[in-house]
N, C-alpha and C. Protein backbone atom coordinates (compact mmCIF):
# COMPACT_ATOMS: atom_id res chain seq x y z
N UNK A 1 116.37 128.22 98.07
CA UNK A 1 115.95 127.84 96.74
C UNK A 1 115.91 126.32 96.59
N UNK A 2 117.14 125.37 96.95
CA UNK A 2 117.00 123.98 97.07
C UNK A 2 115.89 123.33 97.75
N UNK A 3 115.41 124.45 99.12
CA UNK A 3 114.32 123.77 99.93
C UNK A 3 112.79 123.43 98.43
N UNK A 4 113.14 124.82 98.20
CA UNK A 4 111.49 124.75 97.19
C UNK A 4 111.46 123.92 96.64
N UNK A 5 113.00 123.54 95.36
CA UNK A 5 112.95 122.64 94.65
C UNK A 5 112.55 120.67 95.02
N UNK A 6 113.17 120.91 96.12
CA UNK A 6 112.99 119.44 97.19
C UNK A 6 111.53 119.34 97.55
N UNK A 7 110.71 120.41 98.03
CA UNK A 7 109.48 120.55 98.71
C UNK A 7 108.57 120.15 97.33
N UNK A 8 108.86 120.94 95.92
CA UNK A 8 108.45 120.85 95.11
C UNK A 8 107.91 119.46 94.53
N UNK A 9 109.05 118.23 94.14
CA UNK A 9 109.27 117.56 93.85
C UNK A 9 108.33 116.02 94.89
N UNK A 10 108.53 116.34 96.34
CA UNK A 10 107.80 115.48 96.67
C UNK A 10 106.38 116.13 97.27
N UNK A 11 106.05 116.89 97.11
CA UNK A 11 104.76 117.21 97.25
C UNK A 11 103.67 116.70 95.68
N UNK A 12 105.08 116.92 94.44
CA UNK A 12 104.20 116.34 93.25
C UNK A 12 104.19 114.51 93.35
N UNK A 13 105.42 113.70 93.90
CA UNK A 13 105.22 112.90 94.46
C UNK A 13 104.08 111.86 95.30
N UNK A 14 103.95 112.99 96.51
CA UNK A 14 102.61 112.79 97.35
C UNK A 14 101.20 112.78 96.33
N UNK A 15 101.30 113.61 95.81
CA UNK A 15 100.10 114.21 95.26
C UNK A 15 99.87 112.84 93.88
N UNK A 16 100.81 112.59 93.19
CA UNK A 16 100.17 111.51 92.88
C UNK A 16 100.02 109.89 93.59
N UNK A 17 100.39 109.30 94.32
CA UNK A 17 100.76 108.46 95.66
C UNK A 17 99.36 108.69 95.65
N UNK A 18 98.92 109.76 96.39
CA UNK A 18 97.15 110.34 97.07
C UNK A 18 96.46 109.99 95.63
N UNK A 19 96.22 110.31 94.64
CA UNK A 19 95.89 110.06 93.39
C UNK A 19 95.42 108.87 93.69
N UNK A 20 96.44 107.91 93.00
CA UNK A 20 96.29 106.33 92.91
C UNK A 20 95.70 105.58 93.98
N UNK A 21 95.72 106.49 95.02
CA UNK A 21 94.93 105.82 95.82
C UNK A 21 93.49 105.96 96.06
N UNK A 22 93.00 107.09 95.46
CA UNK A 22 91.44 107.42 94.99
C UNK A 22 91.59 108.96 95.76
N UNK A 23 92.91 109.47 96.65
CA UNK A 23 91.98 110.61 97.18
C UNK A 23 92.47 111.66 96.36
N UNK A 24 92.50 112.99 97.00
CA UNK A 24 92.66 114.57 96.50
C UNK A 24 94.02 114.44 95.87
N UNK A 25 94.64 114.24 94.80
CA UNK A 25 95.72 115.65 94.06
C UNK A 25 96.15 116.52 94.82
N UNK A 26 95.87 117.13 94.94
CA UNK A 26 96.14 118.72 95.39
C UNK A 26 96.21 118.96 97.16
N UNK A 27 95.13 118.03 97.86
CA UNK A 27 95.40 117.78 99.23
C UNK A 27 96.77 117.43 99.80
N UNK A 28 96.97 116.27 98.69
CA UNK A 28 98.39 115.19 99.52
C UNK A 28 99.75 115.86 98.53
N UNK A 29 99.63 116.96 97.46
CA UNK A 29 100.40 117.54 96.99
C UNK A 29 100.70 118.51 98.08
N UNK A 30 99.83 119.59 98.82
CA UNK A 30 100.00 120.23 100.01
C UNK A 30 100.57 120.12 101.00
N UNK A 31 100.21 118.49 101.49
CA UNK A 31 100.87 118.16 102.74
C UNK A 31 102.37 117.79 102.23
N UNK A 32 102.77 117.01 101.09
CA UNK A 32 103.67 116.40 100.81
C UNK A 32 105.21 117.30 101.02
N UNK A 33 104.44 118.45 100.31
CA UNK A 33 105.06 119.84 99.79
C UNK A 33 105.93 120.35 101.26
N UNK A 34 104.58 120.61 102.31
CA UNK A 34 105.03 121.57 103.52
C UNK A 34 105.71 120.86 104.38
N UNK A 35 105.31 119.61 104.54
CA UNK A 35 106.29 118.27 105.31
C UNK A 35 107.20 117.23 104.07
N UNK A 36 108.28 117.48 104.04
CA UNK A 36 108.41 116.73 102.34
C UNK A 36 108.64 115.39 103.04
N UNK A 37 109.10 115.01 103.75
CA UNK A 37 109.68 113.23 104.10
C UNK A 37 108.40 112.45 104.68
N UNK A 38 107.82 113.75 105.65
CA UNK A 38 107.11 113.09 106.60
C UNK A 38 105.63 113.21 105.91
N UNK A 39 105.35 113.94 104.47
CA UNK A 39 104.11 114.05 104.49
C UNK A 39 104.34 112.54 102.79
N UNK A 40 105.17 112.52 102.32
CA UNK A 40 105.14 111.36 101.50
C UNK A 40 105.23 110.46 101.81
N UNK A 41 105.46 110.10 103.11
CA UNK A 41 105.31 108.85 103.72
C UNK A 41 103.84 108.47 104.23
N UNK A 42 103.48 109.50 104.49
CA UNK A 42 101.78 109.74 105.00
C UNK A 42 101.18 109.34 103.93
N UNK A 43 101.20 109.49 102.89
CA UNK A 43 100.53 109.42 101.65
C UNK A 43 101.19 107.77 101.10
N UNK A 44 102.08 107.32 101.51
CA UNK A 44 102.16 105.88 100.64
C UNK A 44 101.19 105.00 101.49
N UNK A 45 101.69 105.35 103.42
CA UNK A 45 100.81 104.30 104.13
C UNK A 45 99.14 105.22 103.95
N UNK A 46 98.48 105.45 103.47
CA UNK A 46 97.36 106.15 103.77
C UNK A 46 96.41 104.80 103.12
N UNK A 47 95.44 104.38 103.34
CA UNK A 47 94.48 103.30 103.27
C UNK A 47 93.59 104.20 102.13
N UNK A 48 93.53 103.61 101.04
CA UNK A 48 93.17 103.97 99.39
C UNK A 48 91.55 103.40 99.46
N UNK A 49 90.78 104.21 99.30
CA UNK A 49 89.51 103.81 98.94
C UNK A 49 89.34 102.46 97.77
N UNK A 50 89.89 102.44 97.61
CA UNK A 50 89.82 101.59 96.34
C UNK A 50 89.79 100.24 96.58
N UNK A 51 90.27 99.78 98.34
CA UNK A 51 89.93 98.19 98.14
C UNK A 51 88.59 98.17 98.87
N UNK A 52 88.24 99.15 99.21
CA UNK A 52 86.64 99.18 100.18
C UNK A 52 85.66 98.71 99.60
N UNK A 53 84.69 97.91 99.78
CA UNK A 53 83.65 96.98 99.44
C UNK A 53 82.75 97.89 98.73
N UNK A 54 82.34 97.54 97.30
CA UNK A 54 81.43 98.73 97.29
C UNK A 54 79.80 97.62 96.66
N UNK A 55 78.58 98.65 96.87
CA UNK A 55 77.58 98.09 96.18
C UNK A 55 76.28 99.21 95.47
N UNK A 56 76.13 98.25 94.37
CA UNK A 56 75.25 99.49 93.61
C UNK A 56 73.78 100.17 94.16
N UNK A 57 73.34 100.92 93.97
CA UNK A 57 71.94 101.78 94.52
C UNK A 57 70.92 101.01 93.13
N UNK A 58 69.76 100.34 93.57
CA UNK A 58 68.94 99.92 93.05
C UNK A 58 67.90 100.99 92.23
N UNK A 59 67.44 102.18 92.98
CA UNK A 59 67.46 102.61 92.01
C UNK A 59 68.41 103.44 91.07
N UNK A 60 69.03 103.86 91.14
CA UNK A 60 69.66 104.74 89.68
C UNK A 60 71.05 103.87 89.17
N UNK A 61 71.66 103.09 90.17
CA UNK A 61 73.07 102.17 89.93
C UNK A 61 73.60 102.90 90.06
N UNK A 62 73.87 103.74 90.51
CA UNK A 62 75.53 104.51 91.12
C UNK A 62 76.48 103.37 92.03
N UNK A 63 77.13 103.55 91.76
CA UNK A 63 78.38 102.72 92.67
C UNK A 63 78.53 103.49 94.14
N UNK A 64 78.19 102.73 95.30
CA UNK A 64 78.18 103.60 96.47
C UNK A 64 78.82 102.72 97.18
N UNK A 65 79.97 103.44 98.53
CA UNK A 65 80.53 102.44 99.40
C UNK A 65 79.73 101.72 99.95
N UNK A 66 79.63 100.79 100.61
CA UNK A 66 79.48 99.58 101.50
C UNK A 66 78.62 100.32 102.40
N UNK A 67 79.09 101.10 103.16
CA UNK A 67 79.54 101.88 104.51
C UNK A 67 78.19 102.80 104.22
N UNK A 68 78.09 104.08 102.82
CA UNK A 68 76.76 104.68 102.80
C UNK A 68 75.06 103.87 102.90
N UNK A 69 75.45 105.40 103.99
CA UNK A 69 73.48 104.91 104.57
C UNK A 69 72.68 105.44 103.39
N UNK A 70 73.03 106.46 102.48
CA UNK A 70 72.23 106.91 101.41
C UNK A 70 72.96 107.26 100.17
N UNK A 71 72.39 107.07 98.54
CA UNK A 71 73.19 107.24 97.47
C UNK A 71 73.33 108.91 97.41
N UNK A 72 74.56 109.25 97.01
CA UNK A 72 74.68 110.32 96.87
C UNK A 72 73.84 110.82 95.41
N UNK A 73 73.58 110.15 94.39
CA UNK A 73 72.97 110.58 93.50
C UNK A 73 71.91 110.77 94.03
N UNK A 74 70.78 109.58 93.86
CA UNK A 74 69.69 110.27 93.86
C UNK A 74 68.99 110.06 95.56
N UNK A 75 69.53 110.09 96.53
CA UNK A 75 69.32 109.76 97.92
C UNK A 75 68.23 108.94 98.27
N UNK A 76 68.36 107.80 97.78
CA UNK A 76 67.28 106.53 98.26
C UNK A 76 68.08 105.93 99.28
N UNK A 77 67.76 105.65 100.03
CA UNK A 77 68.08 105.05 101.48
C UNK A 77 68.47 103.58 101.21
N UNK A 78 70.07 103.25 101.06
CA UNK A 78 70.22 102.03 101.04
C UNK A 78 70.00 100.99 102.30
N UNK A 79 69.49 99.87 101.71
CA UNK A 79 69.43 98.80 102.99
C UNK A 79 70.44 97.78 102.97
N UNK A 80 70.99 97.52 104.35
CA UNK A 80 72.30 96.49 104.13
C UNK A 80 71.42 95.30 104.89
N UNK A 81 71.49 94.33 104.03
CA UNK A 81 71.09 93.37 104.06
C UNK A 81 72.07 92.30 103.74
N UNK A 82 71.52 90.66 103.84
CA UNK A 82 73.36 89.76 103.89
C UNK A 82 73.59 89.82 102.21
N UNK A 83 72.47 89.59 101.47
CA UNK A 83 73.31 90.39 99.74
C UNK A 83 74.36 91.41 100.08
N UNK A 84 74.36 91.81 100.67
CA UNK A 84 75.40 93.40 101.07
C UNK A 84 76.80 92.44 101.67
N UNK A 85 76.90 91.64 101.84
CA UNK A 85 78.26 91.29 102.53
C UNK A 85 78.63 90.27 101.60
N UNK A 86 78.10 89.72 100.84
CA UNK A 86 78.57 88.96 99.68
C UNK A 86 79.16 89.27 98.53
């Protein structure tokens, strides 16, 4: 019963940790949960989308990573050009 309560506690832990860092809730609540030490530690060092370079899609302006070859909205083929690294 203590295990659940312990497993419990840092899996809700993980799960927000994963949150704040842009990814899944419920993913890093999972792992946190079934590995409790070793999966909340996974989740503090985990690299957060959120400092990744991002730039807008010309046509519609969606906010798209750096990194996409195409907008997920409306799939116009972004071009990285040196505007793109500035």
């Amino acid at each position: 019963m203590a295990y659940i309560v312990i497993a419990f506690f840092f899996g809700l832990a993980g799960g927000v940790v994963g949150r704040l860092k842009g990814s899944s809730f419920f993913v890093w609540f999972l792992i946190a949960a079934i590995v409790p030490f070793v999966g909340l530690i996974a989740a503090i060092l985990y690299r957060g989308e959120v400092d990744e370079p991002r730039r807008q899609c010309p046509r519609c302006g969606k906010t798209c990573m750096l990194y996409d070859a195409l907008c997920t909205r409306c799939g116009m083929e972004l071009e990285f050009t040196r505007d793109t690294l500035a």
